[in-house]
N, C-alpha and C. Protein backbone atom coordinates (compact mmCIF):
# COMPACT_ATOMS: atom_id res chain seq x y z
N UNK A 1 159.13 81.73 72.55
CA UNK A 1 159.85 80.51 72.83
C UNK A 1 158.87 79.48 73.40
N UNK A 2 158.86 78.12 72.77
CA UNK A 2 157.86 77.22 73.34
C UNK A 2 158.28 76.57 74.55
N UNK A 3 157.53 76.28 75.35
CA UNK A 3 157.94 74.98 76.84
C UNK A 3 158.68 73.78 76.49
N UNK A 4 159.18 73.78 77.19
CA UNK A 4 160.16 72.47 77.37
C UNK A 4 159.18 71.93 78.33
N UNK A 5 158.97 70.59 77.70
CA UNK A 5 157.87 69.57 78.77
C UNK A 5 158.37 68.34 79.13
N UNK A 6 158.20 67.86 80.50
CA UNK A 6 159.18 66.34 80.71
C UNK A 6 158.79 65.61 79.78
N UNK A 7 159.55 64.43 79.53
CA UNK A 7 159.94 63.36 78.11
C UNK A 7 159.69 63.52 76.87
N UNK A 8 160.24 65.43 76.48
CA UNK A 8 160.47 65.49 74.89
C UNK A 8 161.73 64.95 75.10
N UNK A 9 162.70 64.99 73.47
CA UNK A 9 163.01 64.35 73.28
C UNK A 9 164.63 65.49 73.44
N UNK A 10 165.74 65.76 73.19
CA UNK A 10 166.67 66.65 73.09
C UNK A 10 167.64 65.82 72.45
N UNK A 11 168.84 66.69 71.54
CA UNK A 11 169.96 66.29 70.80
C UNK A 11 171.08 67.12 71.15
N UNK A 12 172.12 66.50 71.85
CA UNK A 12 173.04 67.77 72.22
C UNK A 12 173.92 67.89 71.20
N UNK A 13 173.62 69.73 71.02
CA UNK A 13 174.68 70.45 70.03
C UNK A 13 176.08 70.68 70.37
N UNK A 14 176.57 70.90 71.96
CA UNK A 14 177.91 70.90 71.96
C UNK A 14 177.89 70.15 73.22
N UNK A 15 179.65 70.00 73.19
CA UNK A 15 179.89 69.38 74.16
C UNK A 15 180.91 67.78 73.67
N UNK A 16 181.39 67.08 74.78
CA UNK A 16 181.77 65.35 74.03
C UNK A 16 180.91 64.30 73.35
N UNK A 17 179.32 65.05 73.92
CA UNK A 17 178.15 64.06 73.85
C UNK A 17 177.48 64.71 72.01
N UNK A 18 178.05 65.64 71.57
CA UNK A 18 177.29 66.26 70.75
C UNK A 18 176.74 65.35 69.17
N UNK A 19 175.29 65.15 69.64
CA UNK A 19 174.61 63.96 68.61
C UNK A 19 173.86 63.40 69.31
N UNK A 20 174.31 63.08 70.48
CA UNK A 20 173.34 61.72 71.23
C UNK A 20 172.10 62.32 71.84
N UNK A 21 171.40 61.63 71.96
CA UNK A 21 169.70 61.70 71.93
C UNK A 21 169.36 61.29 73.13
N UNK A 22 168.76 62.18 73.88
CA UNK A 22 168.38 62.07 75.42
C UNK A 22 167.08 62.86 75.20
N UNK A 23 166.70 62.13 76.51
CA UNK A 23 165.21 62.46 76.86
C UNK A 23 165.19 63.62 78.10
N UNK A 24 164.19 64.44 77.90
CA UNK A 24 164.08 65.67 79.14
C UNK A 24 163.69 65.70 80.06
N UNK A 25 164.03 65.41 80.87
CA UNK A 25 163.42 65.36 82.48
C UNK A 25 162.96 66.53 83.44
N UNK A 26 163.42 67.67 83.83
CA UNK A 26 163.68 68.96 83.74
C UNK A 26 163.77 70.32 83.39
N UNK A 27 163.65 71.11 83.44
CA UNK A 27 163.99 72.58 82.86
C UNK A 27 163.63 74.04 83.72
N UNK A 28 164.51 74.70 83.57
CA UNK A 28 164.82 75.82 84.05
C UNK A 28 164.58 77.03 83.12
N UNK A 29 164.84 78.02 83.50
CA UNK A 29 165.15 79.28 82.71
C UNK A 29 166.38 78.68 81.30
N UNK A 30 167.59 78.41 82.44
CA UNK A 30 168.84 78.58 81.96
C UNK A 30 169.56 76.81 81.91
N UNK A 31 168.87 76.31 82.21
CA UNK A 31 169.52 74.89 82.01
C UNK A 31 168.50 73.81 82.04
N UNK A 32 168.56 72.63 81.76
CA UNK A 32 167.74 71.52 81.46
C UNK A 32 168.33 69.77 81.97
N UNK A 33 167.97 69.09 82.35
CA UNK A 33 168.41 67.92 82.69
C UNK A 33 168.19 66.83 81.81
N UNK A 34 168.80 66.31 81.46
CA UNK A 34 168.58 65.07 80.99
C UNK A 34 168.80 64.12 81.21
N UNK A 35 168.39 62.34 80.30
CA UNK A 35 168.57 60.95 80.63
C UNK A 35 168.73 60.42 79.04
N UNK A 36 169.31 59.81 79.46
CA UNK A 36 168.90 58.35 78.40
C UNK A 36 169.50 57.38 78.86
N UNK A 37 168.87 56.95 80.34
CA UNK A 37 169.01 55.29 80.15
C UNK A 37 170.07 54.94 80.71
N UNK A 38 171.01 54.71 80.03
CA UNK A 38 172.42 54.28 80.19
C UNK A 38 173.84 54.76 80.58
N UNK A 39 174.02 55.74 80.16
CA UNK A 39 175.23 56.29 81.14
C UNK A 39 174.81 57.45 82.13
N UNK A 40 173.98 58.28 81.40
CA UNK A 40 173.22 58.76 82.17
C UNK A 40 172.09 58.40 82.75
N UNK A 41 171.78 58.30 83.88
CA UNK A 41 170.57 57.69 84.25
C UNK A 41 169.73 58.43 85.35
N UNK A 42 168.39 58.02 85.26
CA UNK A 42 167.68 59.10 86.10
C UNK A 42 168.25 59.28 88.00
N UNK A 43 169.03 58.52 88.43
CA UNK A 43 169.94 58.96 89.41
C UNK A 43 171.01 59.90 88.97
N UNK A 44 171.47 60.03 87.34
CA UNK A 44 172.83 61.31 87.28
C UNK A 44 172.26 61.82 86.06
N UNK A 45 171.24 62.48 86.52
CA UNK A 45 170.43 63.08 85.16
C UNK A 45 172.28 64.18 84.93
N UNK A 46 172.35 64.21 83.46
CA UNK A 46 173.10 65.32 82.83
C UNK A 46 172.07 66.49 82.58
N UNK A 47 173.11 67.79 83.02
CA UNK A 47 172.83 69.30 82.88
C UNK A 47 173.59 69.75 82.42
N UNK A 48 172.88 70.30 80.72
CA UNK A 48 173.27 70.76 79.93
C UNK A 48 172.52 72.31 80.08
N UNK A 49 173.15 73.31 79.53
CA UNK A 49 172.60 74.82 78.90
C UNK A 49 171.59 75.04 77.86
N UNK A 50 170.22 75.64 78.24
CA UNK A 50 169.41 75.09 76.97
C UNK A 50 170.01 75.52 75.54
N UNK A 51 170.62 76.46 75.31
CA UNK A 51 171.18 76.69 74.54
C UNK A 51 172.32 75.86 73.67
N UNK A 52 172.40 74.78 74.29
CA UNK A 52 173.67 73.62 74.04
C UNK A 52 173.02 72.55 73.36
N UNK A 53 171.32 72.57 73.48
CA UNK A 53 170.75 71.34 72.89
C UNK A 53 169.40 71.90 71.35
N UNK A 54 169.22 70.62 71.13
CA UNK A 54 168.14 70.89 70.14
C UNK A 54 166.96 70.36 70.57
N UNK A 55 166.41 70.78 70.77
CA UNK A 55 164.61 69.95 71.46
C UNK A 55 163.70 69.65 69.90
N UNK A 56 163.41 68.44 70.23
CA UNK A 56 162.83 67.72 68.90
C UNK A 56 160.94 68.11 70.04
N UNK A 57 160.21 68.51 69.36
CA UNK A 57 159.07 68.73 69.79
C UNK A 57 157.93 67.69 70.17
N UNK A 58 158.73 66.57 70.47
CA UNK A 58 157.93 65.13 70.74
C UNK A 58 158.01 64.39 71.50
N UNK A 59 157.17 63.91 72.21
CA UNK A 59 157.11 62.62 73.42
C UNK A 59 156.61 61.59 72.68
N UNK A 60 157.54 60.63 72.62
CA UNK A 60 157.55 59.06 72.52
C UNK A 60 156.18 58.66 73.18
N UNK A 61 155.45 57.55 72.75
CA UNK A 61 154.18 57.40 73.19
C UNK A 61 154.70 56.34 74.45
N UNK A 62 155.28 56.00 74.55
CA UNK A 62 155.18 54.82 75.96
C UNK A 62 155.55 56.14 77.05
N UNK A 63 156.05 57.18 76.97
CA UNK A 63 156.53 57.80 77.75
C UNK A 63 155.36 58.47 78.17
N UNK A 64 154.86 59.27 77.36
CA UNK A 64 153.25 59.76 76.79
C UNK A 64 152.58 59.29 77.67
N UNK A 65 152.13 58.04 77.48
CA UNK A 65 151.12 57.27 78.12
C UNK A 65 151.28 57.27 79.72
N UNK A 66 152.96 56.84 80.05
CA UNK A 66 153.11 57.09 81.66
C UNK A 66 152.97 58.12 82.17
N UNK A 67 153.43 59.61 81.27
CA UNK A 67 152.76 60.60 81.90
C UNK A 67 151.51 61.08 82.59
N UNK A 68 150.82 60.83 81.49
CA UNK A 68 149.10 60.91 81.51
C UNK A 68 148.67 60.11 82.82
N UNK A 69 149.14 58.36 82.67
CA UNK A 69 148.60 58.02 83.84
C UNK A 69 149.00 57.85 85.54
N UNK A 70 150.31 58.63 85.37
CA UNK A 70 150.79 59.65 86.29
C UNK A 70 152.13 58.78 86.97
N UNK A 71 152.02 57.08 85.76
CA UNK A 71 153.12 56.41 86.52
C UNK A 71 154.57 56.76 86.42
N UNK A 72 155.46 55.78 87.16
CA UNK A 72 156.85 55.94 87.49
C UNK A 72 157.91 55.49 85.97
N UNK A 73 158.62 56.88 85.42
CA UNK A 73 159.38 56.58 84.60
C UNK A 73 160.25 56.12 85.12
N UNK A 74 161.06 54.65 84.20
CA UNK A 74 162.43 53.99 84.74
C UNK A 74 163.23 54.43 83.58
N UNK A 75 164.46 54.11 83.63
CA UNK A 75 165.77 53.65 83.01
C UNK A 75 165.33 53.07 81.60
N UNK A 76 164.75 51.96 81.97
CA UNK A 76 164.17 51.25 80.54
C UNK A 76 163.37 51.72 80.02
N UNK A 77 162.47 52.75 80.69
CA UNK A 77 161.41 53.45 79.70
C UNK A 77 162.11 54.11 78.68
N UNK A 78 163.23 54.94 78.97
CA UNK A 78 163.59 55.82 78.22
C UNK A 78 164.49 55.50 77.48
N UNK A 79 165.59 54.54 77.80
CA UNK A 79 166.31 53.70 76.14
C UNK A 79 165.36 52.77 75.62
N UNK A 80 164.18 52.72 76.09
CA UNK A 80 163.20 52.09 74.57
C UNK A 80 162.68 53.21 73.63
N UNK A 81 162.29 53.90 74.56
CA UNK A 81 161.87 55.67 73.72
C UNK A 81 162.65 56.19 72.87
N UNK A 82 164.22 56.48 73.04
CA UNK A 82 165.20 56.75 72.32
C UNK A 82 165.40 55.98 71.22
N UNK A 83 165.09 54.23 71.07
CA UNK A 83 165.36 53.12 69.97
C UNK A 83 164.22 53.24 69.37
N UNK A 84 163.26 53.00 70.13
CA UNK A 84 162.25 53.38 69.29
C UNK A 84 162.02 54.64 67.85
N UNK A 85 162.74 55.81 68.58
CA UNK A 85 162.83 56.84 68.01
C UNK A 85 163.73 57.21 66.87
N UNK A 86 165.01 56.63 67.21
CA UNK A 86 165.98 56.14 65.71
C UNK A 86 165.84 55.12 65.01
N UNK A 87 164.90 54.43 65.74
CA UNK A 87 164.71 53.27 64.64
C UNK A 87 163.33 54.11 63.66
N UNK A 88 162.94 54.71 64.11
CA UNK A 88 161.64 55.20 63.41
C UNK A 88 162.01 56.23 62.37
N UNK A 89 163.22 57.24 62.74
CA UNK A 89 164.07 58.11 61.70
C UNK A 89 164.94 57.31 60.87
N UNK A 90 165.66 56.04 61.26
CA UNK A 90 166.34 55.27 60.23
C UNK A 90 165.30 55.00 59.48
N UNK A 91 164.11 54.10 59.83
CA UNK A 91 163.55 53.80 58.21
C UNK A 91 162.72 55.02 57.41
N UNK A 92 162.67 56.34 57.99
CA UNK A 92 162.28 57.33 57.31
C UNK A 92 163.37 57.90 56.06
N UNK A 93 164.60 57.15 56.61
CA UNK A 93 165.80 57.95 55.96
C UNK A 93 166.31 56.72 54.76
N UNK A 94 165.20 55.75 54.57
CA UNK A 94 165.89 54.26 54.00
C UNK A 94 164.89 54.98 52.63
N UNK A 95 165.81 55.03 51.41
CA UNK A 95 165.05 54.96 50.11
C UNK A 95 165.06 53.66 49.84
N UNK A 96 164.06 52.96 48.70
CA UNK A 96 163.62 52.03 48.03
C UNK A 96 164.64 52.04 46.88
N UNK A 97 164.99 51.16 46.60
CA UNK A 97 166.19 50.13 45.78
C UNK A 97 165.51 50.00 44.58
């Protein structure tokens, strides 16, 4: 089983939220925290069961970059990371006309 590392990316499989795309803040054995931004936010990170989500094996580069240089993730870091990130799978998913 590979590491869960802060700001991959996660998709929750069950639950009311199941689809929406949050970023990882966290992880445990048995559970994991998450954000994205807006309803959840890094004051009410959501804890989900790792087993409840899908971990996409990637850190967004603005996130990336704050890691490395050891600065403070906000709120806005991470719903640009997330848009960034469907906007980058929508035009992967756009065929030519």
């Amino acid at each position: 089983m590979r590491d869960f590392t802060r700001g991959m990316l996660a998709r929750s499989k069950a639950g009311h939220d199941t689809g929406k795309l949050y970023v990882l803040m966290e992880a445990d054995n048995e559970f994991v925290w998450l954000c994205d931004g807006k309803n959840r936010t890094l004051d009410r990170l959501k804890k989900k069961r790792r087993k409840h989500i899908q971990i996409i094996y990637q850190i967004p580069c603005n996130l990336g970059n704050l890691l490395e240089e050891g600065g403070e993730i906000r709120d806005e870091h991470i719903r640009k990371a997330i848009r960034e990130y469907e906007r980058q799978r929508d035009c992967g998913n756009q065929q030519e006309v």
